[in-house]
Protein backbone atom coordinates (compact mmCIF):
# COMPACT_ATOMS: atom_id res chain seq x y z
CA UNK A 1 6.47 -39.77 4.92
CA UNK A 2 3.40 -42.09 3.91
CA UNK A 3 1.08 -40.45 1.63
CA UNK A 4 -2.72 -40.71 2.21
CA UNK A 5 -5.11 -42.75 0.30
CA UNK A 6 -5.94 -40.74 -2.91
CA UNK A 7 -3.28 -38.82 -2.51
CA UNK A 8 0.31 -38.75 -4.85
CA UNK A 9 4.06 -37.09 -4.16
CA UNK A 10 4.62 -34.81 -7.09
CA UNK A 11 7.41 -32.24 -7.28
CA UNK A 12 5.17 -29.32 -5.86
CA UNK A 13 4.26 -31.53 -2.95
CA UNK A 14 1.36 -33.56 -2.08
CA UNK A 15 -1.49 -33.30 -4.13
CA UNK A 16 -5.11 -35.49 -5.12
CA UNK A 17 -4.34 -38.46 -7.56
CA UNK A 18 -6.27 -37.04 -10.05
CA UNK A 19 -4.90 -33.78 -10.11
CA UNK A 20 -1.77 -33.06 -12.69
CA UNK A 21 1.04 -31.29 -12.37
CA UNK A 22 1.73 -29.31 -15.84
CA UNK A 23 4.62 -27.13 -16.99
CA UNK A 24 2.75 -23.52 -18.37
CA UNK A 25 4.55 -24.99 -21.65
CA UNK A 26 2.66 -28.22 -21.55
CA UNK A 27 -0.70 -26.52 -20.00
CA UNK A 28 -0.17 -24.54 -23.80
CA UNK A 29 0.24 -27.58 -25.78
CA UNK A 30 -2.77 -29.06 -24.27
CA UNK A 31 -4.64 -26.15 -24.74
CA UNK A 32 -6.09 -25.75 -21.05
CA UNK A 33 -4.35 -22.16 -21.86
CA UNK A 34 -3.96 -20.11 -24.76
CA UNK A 35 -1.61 -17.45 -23.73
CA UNK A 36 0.53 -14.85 -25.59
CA UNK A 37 3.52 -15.45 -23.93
CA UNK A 38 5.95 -13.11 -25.98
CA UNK A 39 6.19 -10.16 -24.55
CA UNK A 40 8.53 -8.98 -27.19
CA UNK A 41 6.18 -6.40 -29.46
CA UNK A 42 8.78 -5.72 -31.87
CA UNK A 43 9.09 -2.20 -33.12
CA UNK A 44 6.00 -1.14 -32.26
CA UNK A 45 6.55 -0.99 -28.74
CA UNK A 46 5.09 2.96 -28.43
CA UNK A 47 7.59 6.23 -27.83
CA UNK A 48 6.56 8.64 -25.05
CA UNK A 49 5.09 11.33 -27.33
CA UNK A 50 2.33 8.69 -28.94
CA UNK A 51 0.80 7.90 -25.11
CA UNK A 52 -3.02 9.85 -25.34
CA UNK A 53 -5.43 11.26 -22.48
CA UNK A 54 -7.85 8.50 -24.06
CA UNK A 55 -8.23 6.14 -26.75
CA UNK A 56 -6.96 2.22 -26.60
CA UNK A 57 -5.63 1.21 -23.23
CA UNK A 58 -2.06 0.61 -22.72
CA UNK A 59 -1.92 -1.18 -19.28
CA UNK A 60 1.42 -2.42 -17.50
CA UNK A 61 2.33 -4.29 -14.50
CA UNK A 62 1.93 -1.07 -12.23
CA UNK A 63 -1.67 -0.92 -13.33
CA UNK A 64 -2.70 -3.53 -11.50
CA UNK A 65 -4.13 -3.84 -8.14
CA UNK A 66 -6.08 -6.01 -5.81
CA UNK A 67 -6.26 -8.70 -8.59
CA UNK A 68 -8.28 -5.73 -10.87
CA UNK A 69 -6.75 -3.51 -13.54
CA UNK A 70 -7.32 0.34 -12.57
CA UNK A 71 -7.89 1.86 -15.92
CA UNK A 72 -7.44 5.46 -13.90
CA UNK A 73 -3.58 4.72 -14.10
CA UNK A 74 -2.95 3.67 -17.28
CA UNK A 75 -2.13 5.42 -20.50
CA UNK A 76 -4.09 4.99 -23.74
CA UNK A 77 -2.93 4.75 -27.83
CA UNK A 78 -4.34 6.42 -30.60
CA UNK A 79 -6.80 3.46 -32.52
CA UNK A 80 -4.58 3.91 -35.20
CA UNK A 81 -1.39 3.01 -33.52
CA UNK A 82 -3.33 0.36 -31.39
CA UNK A 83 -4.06 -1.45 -34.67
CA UNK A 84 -0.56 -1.69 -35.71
CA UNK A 85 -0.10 -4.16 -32.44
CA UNK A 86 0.45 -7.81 -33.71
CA UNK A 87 0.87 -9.50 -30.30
CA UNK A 88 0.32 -7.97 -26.60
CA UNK A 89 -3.43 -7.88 -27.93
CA UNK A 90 -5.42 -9.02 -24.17
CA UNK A 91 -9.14 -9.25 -23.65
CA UNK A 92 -12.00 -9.53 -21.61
CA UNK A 93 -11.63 -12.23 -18.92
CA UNK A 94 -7.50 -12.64 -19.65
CA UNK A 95 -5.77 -13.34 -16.42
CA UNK A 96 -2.49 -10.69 -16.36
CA UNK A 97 0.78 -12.13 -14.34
CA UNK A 98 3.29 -8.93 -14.23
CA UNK A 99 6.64 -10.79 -14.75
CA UNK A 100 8.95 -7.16 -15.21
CA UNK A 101 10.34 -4.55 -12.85
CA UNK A 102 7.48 -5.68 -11.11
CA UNK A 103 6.86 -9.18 -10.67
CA UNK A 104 4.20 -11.18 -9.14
CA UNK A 105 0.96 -9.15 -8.88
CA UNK A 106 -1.62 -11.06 -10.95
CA UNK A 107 -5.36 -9.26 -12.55
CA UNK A 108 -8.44 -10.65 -13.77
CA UNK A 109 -9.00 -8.23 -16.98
CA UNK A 110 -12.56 -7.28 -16.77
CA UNK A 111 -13.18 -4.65 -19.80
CA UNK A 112 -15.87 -3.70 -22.40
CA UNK A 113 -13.09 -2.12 -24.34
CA UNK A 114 -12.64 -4.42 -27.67
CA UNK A 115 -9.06 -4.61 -27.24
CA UNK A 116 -6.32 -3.79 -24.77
CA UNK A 117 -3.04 -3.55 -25.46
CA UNK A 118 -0.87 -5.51 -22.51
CA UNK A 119 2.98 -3.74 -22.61
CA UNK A 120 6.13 -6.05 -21.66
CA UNK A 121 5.71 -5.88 -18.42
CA UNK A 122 3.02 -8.13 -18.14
CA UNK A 123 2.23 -11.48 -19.63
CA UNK A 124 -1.63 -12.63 -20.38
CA UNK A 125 -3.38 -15.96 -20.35
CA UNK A 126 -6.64 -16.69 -22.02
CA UNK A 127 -8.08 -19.74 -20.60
CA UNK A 128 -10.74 -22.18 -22.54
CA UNK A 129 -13.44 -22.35 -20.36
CA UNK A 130 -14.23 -25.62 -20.53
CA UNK A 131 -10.72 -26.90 -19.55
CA UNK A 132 -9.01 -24.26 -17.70
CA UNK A 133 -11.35 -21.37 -14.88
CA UNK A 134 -9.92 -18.03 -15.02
CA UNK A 135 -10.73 -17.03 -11.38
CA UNK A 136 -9.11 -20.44 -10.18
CA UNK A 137 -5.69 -19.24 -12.61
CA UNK A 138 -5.48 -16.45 -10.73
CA UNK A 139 -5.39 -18.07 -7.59
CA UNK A 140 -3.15 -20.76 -8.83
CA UNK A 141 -0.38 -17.86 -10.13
CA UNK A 142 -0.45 -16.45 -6.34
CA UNK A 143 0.00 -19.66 -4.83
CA UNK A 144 3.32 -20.73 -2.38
CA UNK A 145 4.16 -23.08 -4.88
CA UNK A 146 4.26 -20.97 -7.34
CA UNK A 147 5.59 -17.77 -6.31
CA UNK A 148 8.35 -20.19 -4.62
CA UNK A 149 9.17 -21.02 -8.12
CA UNK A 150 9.74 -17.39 -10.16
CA UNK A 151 11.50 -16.13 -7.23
CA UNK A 152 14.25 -18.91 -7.51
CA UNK A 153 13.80 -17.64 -11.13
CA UNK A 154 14.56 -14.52 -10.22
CA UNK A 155 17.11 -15.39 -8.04
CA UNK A 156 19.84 -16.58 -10.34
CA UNK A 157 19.04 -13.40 -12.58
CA UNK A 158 21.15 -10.43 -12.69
CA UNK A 159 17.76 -8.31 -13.88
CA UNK A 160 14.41 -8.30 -11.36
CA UNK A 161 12.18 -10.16 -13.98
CA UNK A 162 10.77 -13.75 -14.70
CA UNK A 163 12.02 -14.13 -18.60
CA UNK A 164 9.61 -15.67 -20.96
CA UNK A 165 11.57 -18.56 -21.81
CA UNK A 166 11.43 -19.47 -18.41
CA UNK A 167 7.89 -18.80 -17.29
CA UNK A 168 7.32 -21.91 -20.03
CA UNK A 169 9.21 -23.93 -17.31
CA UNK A 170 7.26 -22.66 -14.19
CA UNK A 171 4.41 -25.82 -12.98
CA UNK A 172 1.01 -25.41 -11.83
CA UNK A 173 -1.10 -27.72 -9.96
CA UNK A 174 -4.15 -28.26 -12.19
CA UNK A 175 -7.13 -30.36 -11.16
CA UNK A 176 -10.29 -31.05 -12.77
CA UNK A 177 -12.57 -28.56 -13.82
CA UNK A 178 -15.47 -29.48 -11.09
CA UNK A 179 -12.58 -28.80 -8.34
CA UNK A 180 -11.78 -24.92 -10.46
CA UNK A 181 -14.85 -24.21 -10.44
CA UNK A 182 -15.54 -25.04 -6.71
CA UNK A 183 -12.45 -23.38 -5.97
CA UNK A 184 -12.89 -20.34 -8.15
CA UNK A 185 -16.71 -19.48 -6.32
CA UNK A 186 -14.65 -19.86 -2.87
CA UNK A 187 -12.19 -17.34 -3.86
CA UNK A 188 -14.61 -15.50 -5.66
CA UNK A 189 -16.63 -14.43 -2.22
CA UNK A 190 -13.91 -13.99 -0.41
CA UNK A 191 -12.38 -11.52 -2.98
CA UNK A 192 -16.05 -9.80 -3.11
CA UNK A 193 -15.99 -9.64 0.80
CA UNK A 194 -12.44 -8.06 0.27
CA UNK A 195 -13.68 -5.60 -2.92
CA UNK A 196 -16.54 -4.48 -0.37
CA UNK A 197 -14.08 -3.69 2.39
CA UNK A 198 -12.28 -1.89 -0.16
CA UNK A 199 -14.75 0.36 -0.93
CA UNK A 200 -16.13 0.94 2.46
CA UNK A 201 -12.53 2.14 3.86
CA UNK A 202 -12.04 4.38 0.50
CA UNK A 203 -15.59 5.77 1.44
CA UNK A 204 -14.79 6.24 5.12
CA UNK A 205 -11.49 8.25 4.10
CA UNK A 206 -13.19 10.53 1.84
CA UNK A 207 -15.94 11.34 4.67
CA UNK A 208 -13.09 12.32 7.11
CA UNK A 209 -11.12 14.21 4.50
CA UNK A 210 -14.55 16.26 3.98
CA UNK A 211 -15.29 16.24 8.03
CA UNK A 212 -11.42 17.74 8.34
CA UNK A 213 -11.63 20.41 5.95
CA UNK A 214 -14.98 21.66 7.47
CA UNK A 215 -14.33 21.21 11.10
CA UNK A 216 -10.26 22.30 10.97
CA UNK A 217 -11.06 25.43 9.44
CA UNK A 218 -14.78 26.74 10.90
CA UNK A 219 -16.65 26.19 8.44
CA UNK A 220 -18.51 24.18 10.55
CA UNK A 221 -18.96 24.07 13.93
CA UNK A 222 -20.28 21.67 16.26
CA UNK A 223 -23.39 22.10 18.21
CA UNK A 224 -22.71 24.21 21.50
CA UNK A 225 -19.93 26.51 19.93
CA UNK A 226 -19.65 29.80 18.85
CA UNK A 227 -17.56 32.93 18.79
CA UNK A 228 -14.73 33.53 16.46
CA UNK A 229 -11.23 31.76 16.13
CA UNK A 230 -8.44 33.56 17.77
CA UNK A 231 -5.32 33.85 15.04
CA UNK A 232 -2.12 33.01 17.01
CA UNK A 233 1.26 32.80 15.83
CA UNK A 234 2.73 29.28 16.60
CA UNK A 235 6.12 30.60 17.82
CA UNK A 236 4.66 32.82 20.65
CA UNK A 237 3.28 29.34 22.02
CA UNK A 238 6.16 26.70 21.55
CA UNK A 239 8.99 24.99 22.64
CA UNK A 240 11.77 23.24 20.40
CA UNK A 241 13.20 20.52 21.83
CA UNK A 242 16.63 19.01 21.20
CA UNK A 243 17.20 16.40 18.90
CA UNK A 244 19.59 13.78 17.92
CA UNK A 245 21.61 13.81 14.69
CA UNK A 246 22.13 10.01 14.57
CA UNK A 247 22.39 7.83 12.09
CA UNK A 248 20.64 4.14 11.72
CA UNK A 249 24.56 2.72 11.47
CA UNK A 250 24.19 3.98 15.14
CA UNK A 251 21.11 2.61 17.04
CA UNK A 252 20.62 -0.96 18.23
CA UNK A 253 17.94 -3.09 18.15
CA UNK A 254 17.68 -2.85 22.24
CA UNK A 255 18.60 -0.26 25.05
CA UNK A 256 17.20 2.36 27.22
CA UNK A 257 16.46 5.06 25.15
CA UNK A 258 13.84 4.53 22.13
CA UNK A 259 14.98 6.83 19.26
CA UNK A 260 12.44 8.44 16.63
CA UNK A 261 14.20 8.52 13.42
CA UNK A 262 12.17 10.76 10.45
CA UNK A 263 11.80 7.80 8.85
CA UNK A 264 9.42 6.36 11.52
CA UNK A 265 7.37 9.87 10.72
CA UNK A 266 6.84 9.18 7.04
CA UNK A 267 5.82 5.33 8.06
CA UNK A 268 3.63 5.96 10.39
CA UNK A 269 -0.20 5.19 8.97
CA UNK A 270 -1.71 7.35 11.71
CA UNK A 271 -1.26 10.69 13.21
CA UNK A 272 -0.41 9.63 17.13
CA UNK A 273 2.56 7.52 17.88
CA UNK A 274 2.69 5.21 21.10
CA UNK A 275 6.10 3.81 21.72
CA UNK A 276 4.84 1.44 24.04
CA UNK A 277 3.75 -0.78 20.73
CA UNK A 278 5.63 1.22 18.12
CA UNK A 279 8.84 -0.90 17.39
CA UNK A 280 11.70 1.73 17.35
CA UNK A 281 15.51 1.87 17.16
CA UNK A 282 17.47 2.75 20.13
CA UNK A 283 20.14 4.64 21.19
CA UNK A 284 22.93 4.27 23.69
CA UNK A 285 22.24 6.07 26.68
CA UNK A 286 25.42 7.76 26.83
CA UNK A 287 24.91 8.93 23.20
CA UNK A 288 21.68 10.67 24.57
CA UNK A 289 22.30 12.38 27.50
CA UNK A 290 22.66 15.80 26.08
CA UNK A 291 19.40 14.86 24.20
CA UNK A 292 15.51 16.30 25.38
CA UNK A 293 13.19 13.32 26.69
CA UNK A 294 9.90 13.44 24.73
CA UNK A 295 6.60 14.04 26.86
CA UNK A 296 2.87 12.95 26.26
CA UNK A 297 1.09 15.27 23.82
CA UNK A 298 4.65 16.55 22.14
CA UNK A 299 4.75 17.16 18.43
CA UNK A 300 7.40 15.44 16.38
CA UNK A 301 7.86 16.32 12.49
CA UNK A 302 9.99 14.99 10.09
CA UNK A 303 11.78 17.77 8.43
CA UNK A 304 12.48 16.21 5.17
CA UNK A 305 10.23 14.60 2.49
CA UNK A 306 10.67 13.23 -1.34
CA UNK A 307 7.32 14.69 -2.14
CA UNK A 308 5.38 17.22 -1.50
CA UNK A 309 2.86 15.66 0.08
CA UNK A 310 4.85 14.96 2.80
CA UNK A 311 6.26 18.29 3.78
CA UNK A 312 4.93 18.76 7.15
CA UNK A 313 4.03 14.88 8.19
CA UNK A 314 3.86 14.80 12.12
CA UNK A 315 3.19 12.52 14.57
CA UNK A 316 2.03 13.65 18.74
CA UNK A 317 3.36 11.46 21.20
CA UNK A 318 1.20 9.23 23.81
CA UNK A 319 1.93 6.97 25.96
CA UNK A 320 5.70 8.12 27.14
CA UNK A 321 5.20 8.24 30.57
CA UNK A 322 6.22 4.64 30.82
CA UNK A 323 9.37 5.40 27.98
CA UNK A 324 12.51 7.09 27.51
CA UNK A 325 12.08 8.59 24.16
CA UNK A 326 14.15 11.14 22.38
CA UNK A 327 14.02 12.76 19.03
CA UNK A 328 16.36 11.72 16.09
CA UNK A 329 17.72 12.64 12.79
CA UNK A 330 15.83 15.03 10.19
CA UNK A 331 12.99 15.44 13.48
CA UNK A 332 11.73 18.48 14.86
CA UNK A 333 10.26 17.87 18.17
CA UNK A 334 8.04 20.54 19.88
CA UNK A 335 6.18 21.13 23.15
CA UNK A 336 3.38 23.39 22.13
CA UNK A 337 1.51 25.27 25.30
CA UNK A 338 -1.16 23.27 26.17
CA UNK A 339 -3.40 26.40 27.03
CA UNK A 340 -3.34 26.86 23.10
CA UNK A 341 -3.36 23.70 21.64
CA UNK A 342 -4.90 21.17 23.31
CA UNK A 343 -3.59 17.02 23.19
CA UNK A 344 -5.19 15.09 20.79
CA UNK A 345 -6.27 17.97 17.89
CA UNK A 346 -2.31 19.10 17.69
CA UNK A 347 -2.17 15.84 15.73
CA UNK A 348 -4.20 17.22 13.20
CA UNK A 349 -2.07 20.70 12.61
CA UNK A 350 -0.46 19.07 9.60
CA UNK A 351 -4.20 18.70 7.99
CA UNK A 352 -5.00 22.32 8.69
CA UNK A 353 -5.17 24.18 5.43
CA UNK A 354 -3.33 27.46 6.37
CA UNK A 355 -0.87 25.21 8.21
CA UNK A 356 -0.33 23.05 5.16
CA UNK A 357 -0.13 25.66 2.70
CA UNK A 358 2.49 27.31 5.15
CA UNK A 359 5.06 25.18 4.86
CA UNK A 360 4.72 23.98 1.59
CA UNK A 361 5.09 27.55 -0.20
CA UNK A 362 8.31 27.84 2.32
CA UNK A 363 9.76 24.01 1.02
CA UNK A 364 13.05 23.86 -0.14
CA UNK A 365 15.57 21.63 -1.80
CA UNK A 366 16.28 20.42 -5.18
CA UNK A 367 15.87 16.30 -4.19
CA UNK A 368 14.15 16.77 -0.99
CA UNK A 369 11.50 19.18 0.20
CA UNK A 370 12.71 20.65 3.22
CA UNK A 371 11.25 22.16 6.57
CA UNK A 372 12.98 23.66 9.45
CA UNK A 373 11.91 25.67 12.92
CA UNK A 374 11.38 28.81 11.18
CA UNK A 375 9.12 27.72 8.91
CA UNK A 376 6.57 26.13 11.74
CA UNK A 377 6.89 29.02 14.37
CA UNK A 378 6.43 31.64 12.09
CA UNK A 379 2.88 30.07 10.77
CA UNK A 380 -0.14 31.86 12.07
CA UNK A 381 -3.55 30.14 12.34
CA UNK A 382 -7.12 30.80 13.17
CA UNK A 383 -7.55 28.33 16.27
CA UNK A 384 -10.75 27.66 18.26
CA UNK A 385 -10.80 27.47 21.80
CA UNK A 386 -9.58 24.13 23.68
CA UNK A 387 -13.13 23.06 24.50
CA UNK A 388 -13.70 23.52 20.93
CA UNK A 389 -10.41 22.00 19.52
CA UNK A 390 -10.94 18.76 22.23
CA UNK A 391 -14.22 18.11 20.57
CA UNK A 392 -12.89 18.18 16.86
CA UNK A 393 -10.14 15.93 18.26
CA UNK A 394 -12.64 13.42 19.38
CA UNK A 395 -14.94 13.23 16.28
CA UNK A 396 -11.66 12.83 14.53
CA UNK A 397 -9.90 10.29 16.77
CA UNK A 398 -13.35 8.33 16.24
CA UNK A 399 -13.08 8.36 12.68
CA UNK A 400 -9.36 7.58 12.71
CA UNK A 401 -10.27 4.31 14.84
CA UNK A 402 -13.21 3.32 12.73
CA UNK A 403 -10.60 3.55 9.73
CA UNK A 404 -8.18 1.43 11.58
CA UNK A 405 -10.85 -1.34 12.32
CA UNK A 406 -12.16 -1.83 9.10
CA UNK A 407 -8.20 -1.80 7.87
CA UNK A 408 -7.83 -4.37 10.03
CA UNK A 409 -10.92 -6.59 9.00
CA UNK A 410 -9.42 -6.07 5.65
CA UNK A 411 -6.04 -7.11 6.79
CA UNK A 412 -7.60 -10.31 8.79
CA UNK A 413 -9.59 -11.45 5.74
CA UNK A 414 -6.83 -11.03 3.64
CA UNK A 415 -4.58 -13.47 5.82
CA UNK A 416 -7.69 -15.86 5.32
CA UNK A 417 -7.83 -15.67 1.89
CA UNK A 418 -4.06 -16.46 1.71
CA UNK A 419 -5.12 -19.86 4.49
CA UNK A 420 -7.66 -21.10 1.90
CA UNK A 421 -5.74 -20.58 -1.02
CA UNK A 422 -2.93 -22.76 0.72
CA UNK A 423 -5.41 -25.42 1.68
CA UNK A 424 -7.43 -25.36 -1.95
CA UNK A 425 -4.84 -25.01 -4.43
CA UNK A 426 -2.89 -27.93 -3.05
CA UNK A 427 -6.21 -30.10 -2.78
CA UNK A 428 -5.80 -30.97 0.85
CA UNK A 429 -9.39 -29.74 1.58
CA UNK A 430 -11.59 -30.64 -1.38
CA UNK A 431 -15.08 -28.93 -2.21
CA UNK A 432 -15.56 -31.10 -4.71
């Protein structure tokens, strides 16, 4: 293949002619970085028992996210045990790579702390500014090339890590400091677009938590109701349906019948499932004939959770007029009376505090939390009227779909981000 003018064949691929292509070893040596790059702290490296509420932070690959350290997670040393660190010593403006247990994510250390200490999880690299930009490291350590090169690392270990020794070994495509720069402002927006997104979508979730404890409980109503909530006993209004016991080993990728497994439930990031565009398992049809065929506006939980949080999870059904669905293993599936709960707000049972609390208090299981019929038809709940419960369905279904937009803004300018970093890191579009 002929290379273009200005262009040379390295290694890594195709890159400008005066661009290098150094080892992190020989980036050290030529001091464009000056990075601690043993992660090896000796016997200091801190016991359970000397971890603080506050002090020094003590910051670890699982601290970081969306290329920022979130000091909320991490655990802090006493001063005086901080001070005993000789090495793992990372400060303002250090770019983190997390190279243990969880490898890959990369952070821009932004602090006014003095010190932090980095645990061996993580590596740090402090960059001389007028050789080597920090924001365009960062991008560099997410790049294809790069990441294609730890995870054959990784690869022909027996442990999930990128060792020190050979991180010395790993290349980077390095061009002049005009072309960082130009590079690093590029990223830089994108990644404030991104932070902004961020924020917006954490504010939108905390309105609609606030708008679902008020509205799903009475505490407000909206304009044109009154009257008090009617407490009904879920059981007196419900159907269970039958469900399958099968396991994945089971399904196929292809069939008749779609198949809702629990663990469809507990992935599911929003409260109504459509199986039209849902991408499900399925199961022979001669394995579900004895089996009840899920209906528009049916409630499916899982009855089994790790946590706490996600005793109760449910998802209602839409769309199945079109499908042959059933319910599968660790599901309960119910057909609630649709005189008493209406289609649309049943999705939003699981949110309803008395409903919550319910099941929770009558969780189970030593590993697993668990819930079963009993527990859900023997809850009893205040419940408005279905004029009532349609119209908190609809300011919450509006919500739910403003959430889902901006998520996938976030998602689309995330994708982008990864398209320029492709086409800048490599130098086949130049700013510069």
């Amino acid at each position: 293949m002929e290379v273009r003018q200005g262009y040379k064949q390295t290694e890594l691929g195709v890159i400008p002619e005066d661009w290098e292509n150094l080892t992190i070893g020989e980036l050290i040596e030529k001091q464009f970085v000056v990075g601690h790059l043993d992660g090896n702290h000796g016997e200091l490296y801190p016991r359970s028992h000397e971890f603080k509420t506050y002090g020094v932070p003590y910051i670890g690959a699982n601290d970081f996210e969306g290329g920022e350290v979130i000091f909320d997670r991490c655990k802090f040393l006493s001063p005086e045990k901080a001070a005993t660190f000789r090495k793992g010593i990372a400060l303002d403006g250090d770019v983190l790579f997390a190279h243990n247990a969880t490898v890959g994510p990369v952070a821009l250390l932004r602090t006014s702390e003095p010190k932090v200490i980095l645990s061996t999880t993580a590596t740090y690299f402090r960059c001389g500014t007028d050789r080597l930009n920090n924001v365009f490291l960062m991008g560099a350590l997410q790049s294809q090339y790069f990441v294609k090169q730890y995870r054959a690392v990784m690869a022909q270990s027996t442990r999930f890590q990128v060792p020190i020794s050979a991180q010395r070994k790993l290349s980077l495509v390095v061009p002049p400091l005009p072309d960082q720069q130009a590079i690093a402002a590029a990223l830089g927006d994108i990644d404030a677009l991104l932070a902004s997104l961020a924020l917006l979508i954490t504010k939108k979730r905390d309105i609609k938590q606030a708008a679902m404890q008020q509205l799903l409980t009475g505490q407000t109503r909206l304009p044109g109701f009154q009257g008090e909530w009617e407490v009904k006993r879920l059981g007196e209004h419900l159907t269970f349906l039958k469900n399958g016991v099968n396991s994945r080993a089971e399904l196929s990728a292809e069939g008749p019948v779609k198949y809702l497994h629990y663990g469809d439930i507990h992935g599911a990031d929003t409260v109504r499932l459509d199986p039209r565009v849902t991408a499900m398992p399925h199961l022979p049809s001669h394995k579900a004939t004895a089996l009840a065929r899920l209906a528009d506006g049916d409630l499916i939980f899982a009855d089994a959770s790790e946590d706490i949080e996600g005793v109760g999870k449910s998802v209602e059904l839409l769309g199945v007029e079109s499908e042959e669905v059933v319910s599968g293993l660790h599901t309960i599936a119910v057909r609630f009376d649709k005189r008493v709960l209406a289609d649309s707000f049943k999705a939003y049972l699981q949110f309803i505090p008395g409903f919550r609390g319910h099941v929770r208090r009558l969780a189970a299981g030593t590993k697993v939390y668990a819930t079963n019929r009993a527990h859900i038809a023997s809850a009893e709940l205040e419940l408005p009227g279905l004029a009532e419960q349609t119209a908190i369905a609809t300011i919450l279904s509006d919500m739910d779909a403003e959430l889902a937009a901006l998520e996938a803004r976030r998602d689309k300018t995330r994708a982008l981000k990864q398209g320029m970093m492709q086409e800048l890191l490599t130098g086949r579009t130049r700013l510069v």
